[in-house]
N, C-alpha and C. Protein backbone atom coordinates (compact mmCIF):
# COMPACT_ATOMS: atom_id res chain seq x y z
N UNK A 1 104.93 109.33 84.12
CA UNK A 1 105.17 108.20 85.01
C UNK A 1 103.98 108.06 85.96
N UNK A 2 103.39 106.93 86.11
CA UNK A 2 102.47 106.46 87.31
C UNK A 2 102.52 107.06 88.72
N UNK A 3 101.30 107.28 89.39
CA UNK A 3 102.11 107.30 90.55
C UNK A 3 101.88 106.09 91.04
N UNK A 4 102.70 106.57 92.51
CA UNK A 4 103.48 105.34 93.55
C UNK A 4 101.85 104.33 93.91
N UNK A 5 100.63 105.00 94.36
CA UNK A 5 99.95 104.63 94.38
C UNK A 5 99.04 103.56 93.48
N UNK A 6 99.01 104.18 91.89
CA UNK A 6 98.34 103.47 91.72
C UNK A 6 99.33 101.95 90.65
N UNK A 7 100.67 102.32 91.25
CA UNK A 7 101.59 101.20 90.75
C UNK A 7 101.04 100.37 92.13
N UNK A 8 101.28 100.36 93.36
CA UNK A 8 101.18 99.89 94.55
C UNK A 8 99.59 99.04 94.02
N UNK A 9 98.09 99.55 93.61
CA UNK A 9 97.15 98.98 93.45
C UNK A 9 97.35 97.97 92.09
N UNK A 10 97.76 98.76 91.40
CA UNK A 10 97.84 97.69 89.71
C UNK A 10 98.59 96.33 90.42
N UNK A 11 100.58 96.69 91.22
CA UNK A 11 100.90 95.16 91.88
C UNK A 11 100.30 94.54 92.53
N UNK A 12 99.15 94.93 94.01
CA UNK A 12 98.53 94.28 94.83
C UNK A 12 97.61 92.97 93.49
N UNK A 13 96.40 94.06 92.70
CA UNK A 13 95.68 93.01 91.57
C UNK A 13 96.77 91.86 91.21
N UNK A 14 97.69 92.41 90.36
CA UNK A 14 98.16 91.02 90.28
C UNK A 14 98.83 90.18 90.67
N UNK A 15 99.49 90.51 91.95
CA UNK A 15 99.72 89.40 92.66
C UNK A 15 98.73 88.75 93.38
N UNK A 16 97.76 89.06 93.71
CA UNK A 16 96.26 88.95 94.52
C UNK A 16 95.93 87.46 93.10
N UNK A 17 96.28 87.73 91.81
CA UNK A 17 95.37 87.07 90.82
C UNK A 17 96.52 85.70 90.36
N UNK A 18 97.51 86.27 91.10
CA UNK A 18 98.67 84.72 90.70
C UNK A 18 98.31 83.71 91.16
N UNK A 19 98.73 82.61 90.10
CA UNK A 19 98.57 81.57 91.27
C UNK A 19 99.36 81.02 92.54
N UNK A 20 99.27 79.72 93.13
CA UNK A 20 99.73 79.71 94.81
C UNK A 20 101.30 79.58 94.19
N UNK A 21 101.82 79.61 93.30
CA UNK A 21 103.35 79.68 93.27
C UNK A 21 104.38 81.00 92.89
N UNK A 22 103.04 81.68 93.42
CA UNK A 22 103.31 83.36 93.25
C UNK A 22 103.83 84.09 92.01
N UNK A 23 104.82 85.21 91.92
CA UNK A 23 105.35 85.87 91.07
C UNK A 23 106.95 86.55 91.19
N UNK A 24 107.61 86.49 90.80
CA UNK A 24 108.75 87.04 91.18
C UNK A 24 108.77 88.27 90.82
N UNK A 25 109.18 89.11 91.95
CA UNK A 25 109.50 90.74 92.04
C UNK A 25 109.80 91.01 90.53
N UNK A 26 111.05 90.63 90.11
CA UNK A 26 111.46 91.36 88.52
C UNK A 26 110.70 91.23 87.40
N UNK A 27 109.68 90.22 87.96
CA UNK A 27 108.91 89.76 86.29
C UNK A 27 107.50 90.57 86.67
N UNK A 28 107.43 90.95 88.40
CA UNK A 28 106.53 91.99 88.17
C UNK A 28 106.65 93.42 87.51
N UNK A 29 107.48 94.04 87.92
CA UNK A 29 108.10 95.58 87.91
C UNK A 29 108.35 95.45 86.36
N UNK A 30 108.27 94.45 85.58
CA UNK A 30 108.28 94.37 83.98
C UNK A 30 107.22 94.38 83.52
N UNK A 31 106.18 93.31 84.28
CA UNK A 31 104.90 93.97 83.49
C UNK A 31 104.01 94.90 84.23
N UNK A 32 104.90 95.33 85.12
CA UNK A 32 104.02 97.04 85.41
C UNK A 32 104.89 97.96 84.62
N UNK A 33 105.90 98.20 83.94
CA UNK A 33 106.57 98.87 83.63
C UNK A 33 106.99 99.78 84.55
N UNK A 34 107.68 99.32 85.55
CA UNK A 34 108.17 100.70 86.22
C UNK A 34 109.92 99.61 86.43
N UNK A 35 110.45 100.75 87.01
CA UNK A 35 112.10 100.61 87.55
C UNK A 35 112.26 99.81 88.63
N UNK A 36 113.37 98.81 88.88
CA UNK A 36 113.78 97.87 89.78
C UNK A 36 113.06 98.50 91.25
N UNK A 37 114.13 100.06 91.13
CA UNK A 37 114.02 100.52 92.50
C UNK A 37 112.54 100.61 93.13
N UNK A 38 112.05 101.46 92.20
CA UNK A 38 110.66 101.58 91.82
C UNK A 38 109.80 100.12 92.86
N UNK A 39 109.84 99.54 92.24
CA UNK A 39 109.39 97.97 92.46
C UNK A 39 109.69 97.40 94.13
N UNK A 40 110.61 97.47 94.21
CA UNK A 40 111.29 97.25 95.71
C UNK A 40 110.43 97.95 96.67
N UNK A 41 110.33 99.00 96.22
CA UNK A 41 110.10 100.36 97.54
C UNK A 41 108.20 99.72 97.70
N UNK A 42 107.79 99.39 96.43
CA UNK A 42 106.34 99.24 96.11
C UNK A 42 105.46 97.47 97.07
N UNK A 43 106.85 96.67 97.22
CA UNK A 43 106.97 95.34 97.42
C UNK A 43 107.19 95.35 98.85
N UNK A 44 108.02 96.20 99.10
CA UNK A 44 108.17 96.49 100.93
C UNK A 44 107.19 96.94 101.57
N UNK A 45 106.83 98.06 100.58
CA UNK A 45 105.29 98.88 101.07
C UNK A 45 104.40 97.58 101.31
N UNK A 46 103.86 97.34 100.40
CA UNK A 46 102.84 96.46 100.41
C UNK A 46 103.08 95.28 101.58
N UNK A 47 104.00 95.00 101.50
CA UNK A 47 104.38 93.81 102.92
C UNK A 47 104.33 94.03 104.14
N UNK A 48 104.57 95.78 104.38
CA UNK A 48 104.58 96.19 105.69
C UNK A 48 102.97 96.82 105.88
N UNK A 49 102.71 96.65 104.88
CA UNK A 49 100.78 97.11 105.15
C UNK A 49 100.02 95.30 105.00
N UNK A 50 100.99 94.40 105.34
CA UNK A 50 100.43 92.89 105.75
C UNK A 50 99.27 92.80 104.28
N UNK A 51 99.85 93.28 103.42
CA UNK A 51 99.03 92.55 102.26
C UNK A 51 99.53 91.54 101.31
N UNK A 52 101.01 91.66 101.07
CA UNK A 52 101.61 90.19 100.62
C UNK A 52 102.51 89.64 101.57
N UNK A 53 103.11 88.50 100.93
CA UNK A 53 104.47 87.86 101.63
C UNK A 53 105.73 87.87 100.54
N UNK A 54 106.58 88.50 101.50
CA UNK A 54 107.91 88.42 100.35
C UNK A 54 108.50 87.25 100.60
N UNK A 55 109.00 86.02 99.92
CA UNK A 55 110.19 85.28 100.26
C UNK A 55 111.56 85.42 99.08
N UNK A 56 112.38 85.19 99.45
CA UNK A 56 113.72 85.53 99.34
C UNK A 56 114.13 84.01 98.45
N UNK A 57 114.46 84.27 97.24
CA UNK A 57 114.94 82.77 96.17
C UNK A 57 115.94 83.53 95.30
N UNK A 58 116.63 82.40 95.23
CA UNK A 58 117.54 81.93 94.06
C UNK A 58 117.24 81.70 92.84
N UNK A 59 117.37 82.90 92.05
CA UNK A 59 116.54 82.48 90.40
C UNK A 59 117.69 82.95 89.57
N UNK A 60 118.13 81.81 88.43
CA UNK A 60 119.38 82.24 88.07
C UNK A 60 120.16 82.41 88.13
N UNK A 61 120.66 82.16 89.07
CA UNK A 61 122.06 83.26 89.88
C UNK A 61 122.07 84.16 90.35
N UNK A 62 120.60 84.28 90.73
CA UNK A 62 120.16 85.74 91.51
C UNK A 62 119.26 85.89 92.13
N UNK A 63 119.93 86.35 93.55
CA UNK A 63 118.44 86.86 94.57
C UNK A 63 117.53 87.71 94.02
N UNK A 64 116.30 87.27 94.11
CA UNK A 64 115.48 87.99 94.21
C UNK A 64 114.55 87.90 95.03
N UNK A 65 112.96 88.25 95.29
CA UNK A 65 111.82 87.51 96.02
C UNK A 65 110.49 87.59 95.11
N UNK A 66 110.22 86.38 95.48
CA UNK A 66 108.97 85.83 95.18
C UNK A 66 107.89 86.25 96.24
N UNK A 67 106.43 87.06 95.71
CA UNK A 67 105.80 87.77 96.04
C UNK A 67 104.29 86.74 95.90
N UNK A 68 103.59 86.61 97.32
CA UNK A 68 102.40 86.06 97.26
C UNK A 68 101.49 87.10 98.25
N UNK A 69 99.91 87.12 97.74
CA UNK A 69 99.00 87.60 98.61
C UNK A 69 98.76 87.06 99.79
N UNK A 70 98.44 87.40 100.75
CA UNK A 70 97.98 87.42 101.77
C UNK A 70 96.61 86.78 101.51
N UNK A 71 96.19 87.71 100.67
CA UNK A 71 94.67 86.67 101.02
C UNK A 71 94.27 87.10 99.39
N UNK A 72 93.49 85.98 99.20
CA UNK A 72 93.18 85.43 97.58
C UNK A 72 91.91 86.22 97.21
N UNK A 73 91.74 86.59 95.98
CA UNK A 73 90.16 87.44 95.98
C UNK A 73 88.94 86.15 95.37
N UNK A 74 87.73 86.85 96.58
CA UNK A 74 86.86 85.81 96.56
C UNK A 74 86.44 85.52 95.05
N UNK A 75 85.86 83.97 95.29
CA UNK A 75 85.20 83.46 94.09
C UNK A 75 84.29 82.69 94.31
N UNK A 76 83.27 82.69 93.40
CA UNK A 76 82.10 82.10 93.60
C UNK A 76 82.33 80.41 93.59
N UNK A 77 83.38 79.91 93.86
CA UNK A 77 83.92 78.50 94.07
C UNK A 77 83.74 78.39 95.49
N UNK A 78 84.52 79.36 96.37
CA UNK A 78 84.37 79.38 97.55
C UNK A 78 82.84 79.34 98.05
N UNK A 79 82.04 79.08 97.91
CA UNK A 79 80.64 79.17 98.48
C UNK A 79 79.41 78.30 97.14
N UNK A 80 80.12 77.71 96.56
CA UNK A 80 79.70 77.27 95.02
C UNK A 80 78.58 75.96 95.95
N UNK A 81 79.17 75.25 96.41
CA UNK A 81 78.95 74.35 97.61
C UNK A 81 77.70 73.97 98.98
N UNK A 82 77.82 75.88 99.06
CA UNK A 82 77.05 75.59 100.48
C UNK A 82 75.83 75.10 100.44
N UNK A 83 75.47 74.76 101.75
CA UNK A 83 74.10 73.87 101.74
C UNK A 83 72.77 75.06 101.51
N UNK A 84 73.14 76.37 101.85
CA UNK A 84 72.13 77.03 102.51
C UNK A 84 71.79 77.53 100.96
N UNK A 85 72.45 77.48 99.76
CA UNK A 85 71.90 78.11 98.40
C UNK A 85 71.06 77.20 97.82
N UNK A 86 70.83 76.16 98.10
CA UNK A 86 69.38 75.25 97.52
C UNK A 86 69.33 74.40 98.73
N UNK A 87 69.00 74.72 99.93
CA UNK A 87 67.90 74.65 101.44
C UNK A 87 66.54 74.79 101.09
N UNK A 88 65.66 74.44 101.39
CA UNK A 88 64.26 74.25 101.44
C UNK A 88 63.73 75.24 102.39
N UNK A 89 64.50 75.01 102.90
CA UNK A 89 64.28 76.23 104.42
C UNK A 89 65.00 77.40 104.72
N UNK A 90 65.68 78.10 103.53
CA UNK A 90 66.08 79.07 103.33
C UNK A 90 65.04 80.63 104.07
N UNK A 91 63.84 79.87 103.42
CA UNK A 91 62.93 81.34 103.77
C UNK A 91 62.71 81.24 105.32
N UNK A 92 62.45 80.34 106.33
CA UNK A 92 62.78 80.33 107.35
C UNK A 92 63.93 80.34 108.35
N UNK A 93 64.80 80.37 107.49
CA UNK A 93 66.30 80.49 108.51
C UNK A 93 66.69 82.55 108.67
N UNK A 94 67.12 82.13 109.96
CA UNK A 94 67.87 83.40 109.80
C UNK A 94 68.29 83.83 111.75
N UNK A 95 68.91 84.92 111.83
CA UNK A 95 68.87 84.88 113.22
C UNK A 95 67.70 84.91 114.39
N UNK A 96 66.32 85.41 113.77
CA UNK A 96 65.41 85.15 114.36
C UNK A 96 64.42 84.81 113.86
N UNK A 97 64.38 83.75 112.98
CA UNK A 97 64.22 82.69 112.68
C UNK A 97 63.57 81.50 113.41
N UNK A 98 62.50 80.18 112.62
CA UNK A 98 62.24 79.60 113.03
C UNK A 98 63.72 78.59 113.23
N UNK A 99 64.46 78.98 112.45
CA UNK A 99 65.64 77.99 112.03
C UNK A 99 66.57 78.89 112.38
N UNK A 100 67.98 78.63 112.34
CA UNK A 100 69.22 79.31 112.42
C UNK A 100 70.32 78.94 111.80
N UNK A 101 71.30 79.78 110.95
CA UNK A 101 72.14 79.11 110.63
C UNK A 101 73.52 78.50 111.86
N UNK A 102 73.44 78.93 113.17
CA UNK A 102 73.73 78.56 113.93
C UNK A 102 73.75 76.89 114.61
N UNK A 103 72.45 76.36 114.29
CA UNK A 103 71.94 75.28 114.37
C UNK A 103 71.89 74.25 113.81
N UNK A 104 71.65 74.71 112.46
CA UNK A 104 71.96 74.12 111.66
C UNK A 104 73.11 73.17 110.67
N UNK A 105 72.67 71.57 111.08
CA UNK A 105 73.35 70.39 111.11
C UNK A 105 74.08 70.39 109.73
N UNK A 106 73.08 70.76 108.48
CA UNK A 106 73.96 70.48 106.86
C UNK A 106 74.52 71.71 106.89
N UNK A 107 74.64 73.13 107.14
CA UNK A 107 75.95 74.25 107.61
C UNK A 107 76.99 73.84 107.82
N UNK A 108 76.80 72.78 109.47
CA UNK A 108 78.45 72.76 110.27
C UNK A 108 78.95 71.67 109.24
N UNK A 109 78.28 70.67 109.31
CA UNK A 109 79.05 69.73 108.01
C UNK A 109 79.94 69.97 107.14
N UNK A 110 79.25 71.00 106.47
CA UNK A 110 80.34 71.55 105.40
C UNK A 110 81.21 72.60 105.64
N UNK A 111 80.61 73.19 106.75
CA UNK A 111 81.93 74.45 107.18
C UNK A 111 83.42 73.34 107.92
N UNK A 112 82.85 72.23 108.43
CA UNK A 112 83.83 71.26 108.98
C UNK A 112 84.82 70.58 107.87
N UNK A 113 84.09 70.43 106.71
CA UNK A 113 84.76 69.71 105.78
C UNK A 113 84.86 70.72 104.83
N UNK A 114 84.99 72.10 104.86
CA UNK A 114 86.17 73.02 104.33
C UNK A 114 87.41 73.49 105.22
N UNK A 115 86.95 73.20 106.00
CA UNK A 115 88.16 73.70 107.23
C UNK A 115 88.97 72.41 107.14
N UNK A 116 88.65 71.03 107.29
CA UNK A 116 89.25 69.73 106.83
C UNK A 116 90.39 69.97 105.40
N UNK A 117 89.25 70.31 104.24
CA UNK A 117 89.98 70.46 103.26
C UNK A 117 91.41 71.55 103.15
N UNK A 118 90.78 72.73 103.64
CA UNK A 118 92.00 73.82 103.95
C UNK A 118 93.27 73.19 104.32
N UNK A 119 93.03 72.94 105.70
CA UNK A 119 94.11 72.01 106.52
C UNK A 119 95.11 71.01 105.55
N UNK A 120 94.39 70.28 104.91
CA UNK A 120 95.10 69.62 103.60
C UNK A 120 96.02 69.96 103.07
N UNK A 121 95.51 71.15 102.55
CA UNK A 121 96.30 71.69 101.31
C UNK A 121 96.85 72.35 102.06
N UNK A 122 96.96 73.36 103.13
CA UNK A 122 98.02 73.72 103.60
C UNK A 122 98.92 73.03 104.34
N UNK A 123 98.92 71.78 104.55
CA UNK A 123 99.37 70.49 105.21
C UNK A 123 100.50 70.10 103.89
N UNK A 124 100.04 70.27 102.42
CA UNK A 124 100.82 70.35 101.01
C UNK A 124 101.73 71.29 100.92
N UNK A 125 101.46 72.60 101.40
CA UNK A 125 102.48 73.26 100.74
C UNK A 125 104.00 72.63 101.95
């Protein structure tokens, strides 16, 4: 049998890799192969170390909870975008710098209009 640990890391991966409509507890603890109880103790853990969110649904005729990450693992989408990876003035920016990314007008733009976009979609769920 596994231990507690590295069942606890194998669930974090894949709930970390679900998508935003998460996973339900029982259909995890099935494809980790371990026991209901097993699963529970692993799902609490992880929630009380603020790495997922449990919510509480009706599936079937039966409580269970639906399990989402806390926070999503990065991807080169997230930054696919920025201005500063084909800047002209890359070789001059920096904190002491002729330039700064501090200062810099095509930066806030787009850090403004991901924070815009965020807002959105969490404005959706």
């Amino acid at each position: 049998m596994p231990k507690r640990s590295d069942l606890e890391h194998k669930a974090l991966q894949f709930i970390a890799n679900t998508s935003d409509k998460g996973v339900l507890q029982s259909d995890l603890w099935r494809k980790l192969d371990a026991s209901s109880r097993e699963g529970s103790r692993i799902s609490i853990k992880l929630e009380n170390k603020g790495l997922i969110r449990r919510q509480r649904e009706l599936f079937e005729g039966r409580w269970t909870y639906r399990l989402f990450p806390k926070r999503k693992p990065a991807s080169i989408n997230s930054i696919i975008d920025c201005p500063c990876l084909t800047c002209s003035e890359s070789i001059r920016c920096g904190a002491y710098g002729a330039m700064s990314p501090n200062d810099c007008e095509r930066l806030t733009e787009w850090l403004i209009h991901l924070t815009r976009e965020e807002g959105e979609e969490q404005g959706d769920s």
